[in-house]
PDB file of N, CA and C in Angstrom:
ATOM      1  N   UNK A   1       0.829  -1.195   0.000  1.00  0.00           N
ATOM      2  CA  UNK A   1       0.000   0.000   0.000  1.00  0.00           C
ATOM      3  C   UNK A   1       0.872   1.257   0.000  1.00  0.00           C
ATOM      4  N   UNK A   2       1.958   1.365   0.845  1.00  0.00           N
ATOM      5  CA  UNK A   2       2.795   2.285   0.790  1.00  0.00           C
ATOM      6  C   UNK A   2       3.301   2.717  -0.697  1.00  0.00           C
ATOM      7  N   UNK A   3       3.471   1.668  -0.996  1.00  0.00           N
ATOM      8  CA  UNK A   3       4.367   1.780  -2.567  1.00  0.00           C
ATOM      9  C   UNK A   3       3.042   2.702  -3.542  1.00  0.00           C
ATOM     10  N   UNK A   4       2.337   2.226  -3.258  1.00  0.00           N
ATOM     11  CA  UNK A   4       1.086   2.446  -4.822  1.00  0.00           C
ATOM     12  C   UNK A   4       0.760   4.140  -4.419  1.00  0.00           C
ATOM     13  N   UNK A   5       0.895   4.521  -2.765  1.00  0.00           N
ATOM     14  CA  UNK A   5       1.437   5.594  -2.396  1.00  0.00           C
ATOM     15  C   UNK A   5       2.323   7.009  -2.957  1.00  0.00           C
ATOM     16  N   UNK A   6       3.408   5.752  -2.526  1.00  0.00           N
ATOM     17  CA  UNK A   6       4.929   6.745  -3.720  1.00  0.00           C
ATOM     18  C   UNK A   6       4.696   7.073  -5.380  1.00  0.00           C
ATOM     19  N   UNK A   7       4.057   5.917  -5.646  1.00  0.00           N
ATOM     20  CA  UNK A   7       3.859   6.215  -7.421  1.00  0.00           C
ATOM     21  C   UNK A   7       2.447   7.444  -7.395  1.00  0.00           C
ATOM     22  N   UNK A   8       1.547   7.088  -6.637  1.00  0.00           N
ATOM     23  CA  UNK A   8       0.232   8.013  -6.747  1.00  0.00           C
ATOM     24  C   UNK A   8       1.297   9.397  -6.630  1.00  0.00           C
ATOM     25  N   UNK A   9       1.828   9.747  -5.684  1.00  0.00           N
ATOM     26  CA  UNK A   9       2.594  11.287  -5.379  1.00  0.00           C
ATOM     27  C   UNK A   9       3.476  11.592  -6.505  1.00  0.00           C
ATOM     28  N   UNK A  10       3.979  10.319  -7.239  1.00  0.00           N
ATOM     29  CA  UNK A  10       5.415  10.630  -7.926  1.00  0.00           C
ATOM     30  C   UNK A  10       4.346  10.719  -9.376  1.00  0.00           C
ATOM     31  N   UNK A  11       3.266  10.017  -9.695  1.00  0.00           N
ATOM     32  CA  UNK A  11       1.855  10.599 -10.448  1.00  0.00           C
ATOM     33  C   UNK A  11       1.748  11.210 -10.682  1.00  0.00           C
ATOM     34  N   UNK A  12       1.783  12.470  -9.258  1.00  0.00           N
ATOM     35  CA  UNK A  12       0.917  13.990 -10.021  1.00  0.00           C
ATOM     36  C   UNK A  12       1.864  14.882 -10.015  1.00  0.00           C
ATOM     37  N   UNK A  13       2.825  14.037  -9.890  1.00  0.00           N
ATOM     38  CA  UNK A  13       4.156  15.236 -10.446  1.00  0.00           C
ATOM     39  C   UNK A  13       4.467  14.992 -11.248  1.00  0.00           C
ATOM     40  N   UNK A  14       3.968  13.568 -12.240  1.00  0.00           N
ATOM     41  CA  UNK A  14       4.353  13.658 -13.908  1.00  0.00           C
ATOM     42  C   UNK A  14       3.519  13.955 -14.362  1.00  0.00           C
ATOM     43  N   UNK A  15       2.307  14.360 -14.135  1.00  0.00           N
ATOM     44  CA  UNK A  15       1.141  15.009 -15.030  1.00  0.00           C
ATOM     45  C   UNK A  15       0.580  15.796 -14.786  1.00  0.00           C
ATOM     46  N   UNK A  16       1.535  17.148 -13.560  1.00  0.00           N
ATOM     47  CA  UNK A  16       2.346  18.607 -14.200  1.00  0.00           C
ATOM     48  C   UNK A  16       3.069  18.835 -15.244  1.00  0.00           C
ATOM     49  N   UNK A  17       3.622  17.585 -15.315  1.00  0.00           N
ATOM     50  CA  UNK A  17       4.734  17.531 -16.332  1.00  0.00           C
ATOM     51  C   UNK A  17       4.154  17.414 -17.631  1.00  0.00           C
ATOM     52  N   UNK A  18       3.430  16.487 -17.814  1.00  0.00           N
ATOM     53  CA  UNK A  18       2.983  16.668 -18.876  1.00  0.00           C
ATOM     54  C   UNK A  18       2.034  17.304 -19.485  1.00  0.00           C
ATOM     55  N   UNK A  19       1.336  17.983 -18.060  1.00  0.00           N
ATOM     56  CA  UNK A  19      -0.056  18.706 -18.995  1.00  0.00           C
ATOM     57  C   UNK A  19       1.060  20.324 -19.289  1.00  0.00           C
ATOM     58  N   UNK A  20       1.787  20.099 -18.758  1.00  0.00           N
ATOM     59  CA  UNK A  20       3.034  21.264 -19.645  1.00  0.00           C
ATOM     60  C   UNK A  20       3.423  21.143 -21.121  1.00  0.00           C
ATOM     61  N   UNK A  21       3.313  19.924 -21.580  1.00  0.00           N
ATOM     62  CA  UNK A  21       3.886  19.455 -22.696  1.00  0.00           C
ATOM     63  C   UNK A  21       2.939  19.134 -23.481  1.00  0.00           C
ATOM     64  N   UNK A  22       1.470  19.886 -23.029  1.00  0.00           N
ATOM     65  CA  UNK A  22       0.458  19.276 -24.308  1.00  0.00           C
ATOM     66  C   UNK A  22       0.452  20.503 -25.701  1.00  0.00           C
ATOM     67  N   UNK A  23       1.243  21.753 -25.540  1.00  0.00           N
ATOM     68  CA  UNK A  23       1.671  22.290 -26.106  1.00  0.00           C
ATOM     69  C   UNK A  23       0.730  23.650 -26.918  1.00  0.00           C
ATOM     70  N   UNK A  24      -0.344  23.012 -26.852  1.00  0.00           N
ATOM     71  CA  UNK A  24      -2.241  24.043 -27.193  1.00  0.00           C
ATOM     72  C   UNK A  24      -2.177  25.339 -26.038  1.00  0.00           C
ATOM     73  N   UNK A  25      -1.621  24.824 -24.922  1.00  0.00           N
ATOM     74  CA  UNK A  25      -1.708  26.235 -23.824  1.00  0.00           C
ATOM     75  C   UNK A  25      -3.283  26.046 -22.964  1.00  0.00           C
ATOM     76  N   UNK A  26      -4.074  24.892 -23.540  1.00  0.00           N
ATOM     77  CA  UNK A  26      -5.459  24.298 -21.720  1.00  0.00           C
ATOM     78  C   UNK A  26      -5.134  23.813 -21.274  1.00  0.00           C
ATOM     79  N   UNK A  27      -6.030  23.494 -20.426  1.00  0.00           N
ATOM     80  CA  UNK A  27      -5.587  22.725 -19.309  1.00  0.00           C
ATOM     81  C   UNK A  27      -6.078  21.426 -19.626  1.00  0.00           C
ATOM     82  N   UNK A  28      -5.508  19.969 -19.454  1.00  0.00           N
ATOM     83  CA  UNK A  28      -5.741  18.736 -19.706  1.00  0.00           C
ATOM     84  C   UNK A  28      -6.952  18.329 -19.483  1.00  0.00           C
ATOM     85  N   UNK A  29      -7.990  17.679 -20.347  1.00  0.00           N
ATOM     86  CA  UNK A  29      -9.092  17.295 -19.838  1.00  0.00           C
ATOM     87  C   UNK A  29      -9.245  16.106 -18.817  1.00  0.00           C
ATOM     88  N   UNK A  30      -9.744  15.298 -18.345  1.00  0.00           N
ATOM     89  CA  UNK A  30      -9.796  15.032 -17.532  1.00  0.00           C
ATOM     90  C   UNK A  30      -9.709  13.238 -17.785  1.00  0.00           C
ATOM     91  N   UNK A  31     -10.419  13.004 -19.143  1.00  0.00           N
ATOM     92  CA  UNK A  31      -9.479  11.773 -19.677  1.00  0.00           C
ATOM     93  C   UNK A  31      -8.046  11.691 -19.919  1.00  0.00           C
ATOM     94  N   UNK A  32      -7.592  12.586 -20.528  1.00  0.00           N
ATOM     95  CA  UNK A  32      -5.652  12.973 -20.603  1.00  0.00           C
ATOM     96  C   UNK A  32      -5.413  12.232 -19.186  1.00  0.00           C
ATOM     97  N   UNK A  33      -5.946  13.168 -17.909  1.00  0.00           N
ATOM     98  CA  UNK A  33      -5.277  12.970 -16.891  1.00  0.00           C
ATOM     99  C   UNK A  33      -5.451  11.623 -16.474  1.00  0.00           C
ATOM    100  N   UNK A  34      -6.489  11.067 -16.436  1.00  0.00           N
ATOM    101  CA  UNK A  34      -7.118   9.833 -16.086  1.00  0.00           C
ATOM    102  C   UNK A  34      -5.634   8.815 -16.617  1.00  0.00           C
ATOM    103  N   UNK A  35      -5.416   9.046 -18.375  1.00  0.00           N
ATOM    104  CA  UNK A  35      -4.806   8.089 -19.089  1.00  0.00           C
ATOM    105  C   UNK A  35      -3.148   8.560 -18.389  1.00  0.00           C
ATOM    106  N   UNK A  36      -2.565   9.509 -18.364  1.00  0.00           N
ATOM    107  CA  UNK A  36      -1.271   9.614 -17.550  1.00  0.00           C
ATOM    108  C   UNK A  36      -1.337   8.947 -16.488  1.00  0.00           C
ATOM    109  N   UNK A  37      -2.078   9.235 -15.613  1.00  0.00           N
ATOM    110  CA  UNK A  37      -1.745   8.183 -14.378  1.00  0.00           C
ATOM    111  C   UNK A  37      -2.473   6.933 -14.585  1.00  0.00           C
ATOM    112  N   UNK A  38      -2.730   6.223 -15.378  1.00  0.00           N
ATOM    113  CA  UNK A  38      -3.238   4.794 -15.304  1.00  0.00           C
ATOM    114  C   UNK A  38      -1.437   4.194 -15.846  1.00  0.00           C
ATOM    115  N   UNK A  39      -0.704   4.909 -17.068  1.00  0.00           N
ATOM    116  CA  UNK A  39       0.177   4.704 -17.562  1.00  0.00           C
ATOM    117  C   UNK A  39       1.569   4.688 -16.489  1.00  0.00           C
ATOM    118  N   UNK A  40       1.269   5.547 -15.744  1.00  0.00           N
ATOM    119  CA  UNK A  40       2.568   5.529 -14.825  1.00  0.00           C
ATOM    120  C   UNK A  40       2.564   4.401 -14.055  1.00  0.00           C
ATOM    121  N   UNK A  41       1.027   4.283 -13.208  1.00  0.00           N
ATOM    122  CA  UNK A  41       0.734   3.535 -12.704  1.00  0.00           C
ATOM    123  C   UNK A  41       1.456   1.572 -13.247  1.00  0.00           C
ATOM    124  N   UNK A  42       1.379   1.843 -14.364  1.00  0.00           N
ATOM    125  CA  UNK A  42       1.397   0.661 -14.584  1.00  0.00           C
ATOM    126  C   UNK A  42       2.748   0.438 -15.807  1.00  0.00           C
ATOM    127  N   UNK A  43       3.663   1.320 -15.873  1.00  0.00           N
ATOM    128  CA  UNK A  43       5.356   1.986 -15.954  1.00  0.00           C
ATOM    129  C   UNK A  43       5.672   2.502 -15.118  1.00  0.00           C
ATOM    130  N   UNK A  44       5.972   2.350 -13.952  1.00  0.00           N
ATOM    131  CA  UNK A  44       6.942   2.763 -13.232  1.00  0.00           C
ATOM    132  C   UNK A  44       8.493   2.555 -13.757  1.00  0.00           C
ATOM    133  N   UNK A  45       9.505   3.487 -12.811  1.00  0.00           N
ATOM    134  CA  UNK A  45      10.545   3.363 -13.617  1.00  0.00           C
ATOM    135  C   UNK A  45      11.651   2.474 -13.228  1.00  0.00           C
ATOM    136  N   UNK A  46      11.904   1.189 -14.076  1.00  0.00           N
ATOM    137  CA  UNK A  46      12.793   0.156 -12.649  1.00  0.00           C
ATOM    138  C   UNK A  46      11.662  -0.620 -11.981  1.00  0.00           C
ATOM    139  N   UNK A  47      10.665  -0.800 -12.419  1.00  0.00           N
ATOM    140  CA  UNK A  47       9.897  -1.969 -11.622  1.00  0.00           C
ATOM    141  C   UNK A  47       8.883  -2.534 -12.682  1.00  0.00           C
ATOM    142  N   UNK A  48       9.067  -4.117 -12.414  1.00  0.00           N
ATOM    143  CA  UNK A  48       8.165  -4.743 -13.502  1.00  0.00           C
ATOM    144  C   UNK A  48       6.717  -4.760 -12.538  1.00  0.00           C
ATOM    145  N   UNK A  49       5.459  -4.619 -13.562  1.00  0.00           N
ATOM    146  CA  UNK A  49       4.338  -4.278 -12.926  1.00  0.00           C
ATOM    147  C   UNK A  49       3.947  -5.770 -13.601  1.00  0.00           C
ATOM    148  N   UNK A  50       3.206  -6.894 -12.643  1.00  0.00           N
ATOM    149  CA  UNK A  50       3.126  -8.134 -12.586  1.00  0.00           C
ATOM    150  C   UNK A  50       1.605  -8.406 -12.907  1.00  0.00           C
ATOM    151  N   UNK A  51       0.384  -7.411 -12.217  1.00  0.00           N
ATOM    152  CA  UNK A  51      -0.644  -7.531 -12.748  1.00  0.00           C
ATOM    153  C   UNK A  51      -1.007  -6.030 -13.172  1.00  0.00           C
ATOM    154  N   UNK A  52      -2.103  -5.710 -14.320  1.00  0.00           N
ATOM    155  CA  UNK A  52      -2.106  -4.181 -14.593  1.00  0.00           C
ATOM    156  C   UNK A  52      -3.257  -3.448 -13.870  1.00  0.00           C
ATOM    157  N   UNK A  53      -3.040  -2.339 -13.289  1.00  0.00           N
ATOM    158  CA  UNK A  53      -3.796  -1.112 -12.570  1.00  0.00           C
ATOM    159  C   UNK A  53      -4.812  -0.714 -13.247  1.00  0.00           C
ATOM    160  N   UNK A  54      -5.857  -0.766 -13.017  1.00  0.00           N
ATOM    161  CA  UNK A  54      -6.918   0.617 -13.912  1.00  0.00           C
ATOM    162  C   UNK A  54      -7.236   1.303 -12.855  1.00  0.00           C
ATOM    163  N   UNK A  55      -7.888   2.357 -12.866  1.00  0.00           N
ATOM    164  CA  UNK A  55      -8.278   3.618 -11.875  1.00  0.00           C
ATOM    165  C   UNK A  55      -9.981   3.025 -12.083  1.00  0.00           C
ATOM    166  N   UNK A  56     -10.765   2.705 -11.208  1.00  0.00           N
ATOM    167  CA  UNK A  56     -12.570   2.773 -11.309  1.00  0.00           C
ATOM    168  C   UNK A  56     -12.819   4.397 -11.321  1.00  0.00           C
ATOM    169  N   UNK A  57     -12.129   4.841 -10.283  1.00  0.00           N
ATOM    170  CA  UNK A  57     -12.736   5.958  -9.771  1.00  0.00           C
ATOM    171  C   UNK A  57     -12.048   7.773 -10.238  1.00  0.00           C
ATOM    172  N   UNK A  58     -12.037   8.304 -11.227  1.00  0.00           N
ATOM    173  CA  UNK A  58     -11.043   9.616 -11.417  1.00  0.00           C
ATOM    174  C   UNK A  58     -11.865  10.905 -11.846  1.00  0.00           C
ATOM    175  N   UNK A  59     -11.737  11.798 -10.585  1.00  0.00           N
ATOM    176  CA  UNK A  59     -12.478  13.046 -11.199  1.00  0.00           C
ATOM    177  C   UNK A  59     -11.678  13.928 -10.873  1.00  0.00           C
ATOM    178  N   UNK A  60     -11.687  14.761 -12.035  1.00  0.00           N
ATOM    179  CA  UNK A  60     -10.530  16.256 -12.396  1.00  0.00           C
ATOM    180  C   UNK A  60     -11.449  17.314 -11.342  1.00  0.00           C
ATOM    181  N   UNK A  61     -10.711  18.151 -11.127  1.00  0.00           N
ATOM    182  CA  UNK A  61     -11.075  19.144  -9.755  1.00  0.00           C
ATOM    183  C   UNK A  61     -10.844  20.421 -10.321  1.00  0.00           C
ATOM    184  N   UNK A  62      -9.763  21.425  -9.622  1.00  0.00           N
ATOM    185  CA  UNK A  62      -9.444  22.442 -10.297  1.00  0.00           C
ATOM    186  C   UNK A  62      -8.803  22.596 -10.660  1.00  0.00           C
ATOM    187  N   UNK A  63      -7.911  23.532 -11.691  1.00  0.00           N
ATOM    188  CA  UNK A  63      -6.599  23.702 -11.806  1.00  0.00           C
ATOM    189  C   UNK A  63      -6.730  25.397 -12.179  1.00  0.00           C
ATOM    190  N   UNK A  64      -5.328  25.253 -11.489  1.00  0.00           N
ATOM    191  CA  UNK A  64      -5.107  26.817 -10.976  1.00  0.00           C
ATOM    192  C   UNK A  64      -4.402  27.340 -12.467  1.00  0.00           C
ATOM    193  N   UNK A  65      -4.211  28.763 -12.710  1.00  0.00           N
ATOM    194  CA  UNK A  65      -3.759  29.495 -14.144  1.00  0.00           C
ATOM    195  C   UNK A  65      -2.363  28.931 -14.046  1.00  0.00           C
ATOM    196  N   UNK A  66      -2.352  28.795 -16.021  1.00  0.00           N
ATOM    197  CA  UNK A  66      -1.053  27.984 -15.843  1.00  0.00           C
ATOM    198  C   UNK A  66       0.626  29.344 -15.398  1.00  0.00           C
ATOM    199  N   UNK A  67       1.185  28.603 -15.445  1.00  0.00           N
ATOM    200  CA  UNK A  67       2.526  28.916 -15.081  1.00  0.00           C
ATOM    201  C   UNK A  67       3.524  28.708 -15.830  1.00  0.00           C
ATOM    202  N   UNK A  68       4.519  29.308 -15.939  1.00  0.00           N
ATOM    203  CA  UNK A  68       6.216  28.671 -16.809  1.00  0.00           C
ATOM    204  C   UNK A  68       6.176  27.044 -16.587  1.00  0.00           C
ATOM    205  N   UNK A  69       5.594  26.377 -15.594  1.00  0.00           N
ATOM    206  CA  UNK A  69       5.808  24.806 -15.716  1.00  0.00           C
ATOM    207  C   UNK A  69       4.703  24.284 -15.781  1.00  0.00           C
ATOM    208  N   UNK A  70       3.732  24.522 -16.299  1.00  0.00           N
ATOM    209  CA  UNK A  70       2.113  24.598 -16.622  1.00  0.00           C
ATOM    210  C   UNK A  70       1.159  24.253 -15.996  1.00  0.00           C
ATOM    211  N   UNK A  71       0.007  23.153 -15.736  1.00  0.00           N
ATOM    212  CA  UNK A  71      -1.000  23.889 -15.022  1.00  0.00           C
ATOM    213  C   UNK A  71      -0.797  22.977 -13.705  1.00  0.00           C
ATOM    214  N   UNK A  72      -1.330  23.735 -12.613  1.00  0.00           N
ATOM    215  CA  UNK A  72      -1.413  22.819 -11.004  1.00  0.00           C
ATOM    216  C   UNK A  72      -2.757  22.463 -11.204  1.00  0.00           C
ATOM    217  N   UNK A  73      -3.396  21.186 -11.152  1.00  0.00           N
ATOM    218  CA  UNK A  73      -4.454  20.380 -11.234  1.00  0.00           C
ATOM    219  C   UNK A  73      -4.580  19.782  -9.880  1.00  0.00           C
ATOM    220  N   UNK A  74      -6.079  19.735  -9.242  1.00  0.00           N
ATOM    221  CA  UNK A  74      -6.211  18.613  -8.562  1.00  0.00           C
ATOM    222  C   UNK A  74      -7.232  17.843  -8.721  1.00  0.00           C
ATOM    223  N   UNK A  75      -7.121  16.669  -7.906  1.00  0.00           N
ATOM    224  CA  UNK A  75      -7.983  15.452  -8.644  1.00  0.00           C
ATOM    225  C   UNK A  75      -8.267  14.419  -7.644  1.00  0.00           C
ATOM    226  N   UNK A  76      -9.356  13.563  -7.560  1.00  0.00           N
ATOM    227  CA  UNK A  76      -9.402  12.637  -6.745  1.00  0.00           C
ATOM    228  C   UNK A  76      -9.234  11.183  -7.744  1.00  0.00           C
ATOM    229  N   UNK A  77      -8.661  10.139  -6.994  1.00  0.00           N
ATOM    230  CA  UNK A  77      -8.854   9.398  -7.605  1.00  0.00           C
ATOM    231  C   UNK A  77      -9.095   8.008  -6.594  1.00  0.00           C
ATOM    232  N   UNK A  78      -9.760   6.974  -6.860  1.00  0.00           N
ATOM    233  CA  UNK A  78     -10.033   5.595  -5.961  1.00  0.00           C
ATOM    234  C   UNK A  78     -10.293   4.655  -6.848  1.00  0.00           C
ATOM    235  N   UNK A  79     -10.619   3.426  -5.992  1.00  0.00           N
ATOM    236  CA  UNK A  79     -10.645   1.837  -6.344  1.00  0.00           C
ATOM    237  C   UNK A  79      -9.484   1.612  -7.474  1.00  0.00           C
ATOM    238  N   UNK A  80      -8.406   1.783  -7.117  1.00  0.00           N
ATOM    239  CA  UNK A  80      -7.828   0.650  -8.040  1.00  0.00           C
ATOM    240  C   UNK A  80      -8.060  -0.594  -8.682  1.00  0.00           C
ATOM    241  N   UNK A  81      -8.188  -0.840  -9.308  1.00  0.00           N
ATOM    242  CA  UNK A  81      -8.152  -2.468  -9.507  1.00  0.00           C
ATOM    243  C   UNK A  81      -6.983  -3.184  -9.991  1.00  0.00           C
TER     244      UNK A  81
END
């Protein structure tokens, strides 16, 4: 549980990253975000993932005006499977 933890946190710091890199200048819809973290989730970097993750549960929240490193989003997400 701890671990799925570290990747959820180390998550929404790659998809700052990437809703920086969608390159249009909005903010990521809320499938984008959904599909970044199902992907990390299930690439991590240095670890083989043995069975695969889906998210049941993901809803986009707010995100604040973007910035030089683009937008701050928040989001809930539950039930792994």
């Amino acid at each position: 549980m701890n671990l799925r933890r570290r990747y959820l946190a180390f998550g929404i710091v790659l998809m700052f990253g990437l809703s920086a890199c969608t390159g249009t200048g909005s903010e990521p819809t809320e499938a984008q975000m959904k599909e970044a973290m199902e992907y990390y989730l299930n690439h991590p970097p240095g670890v083989a993932v043995s069975d695969p993750i889906k998210i049941a549960f993901f809803k986009k929240e707010a995100c604040d005006d973007p910035t030089k490193q683009g937008f701050s989003c928040t989001f809930t997400c539950d039930g792994f499977v």
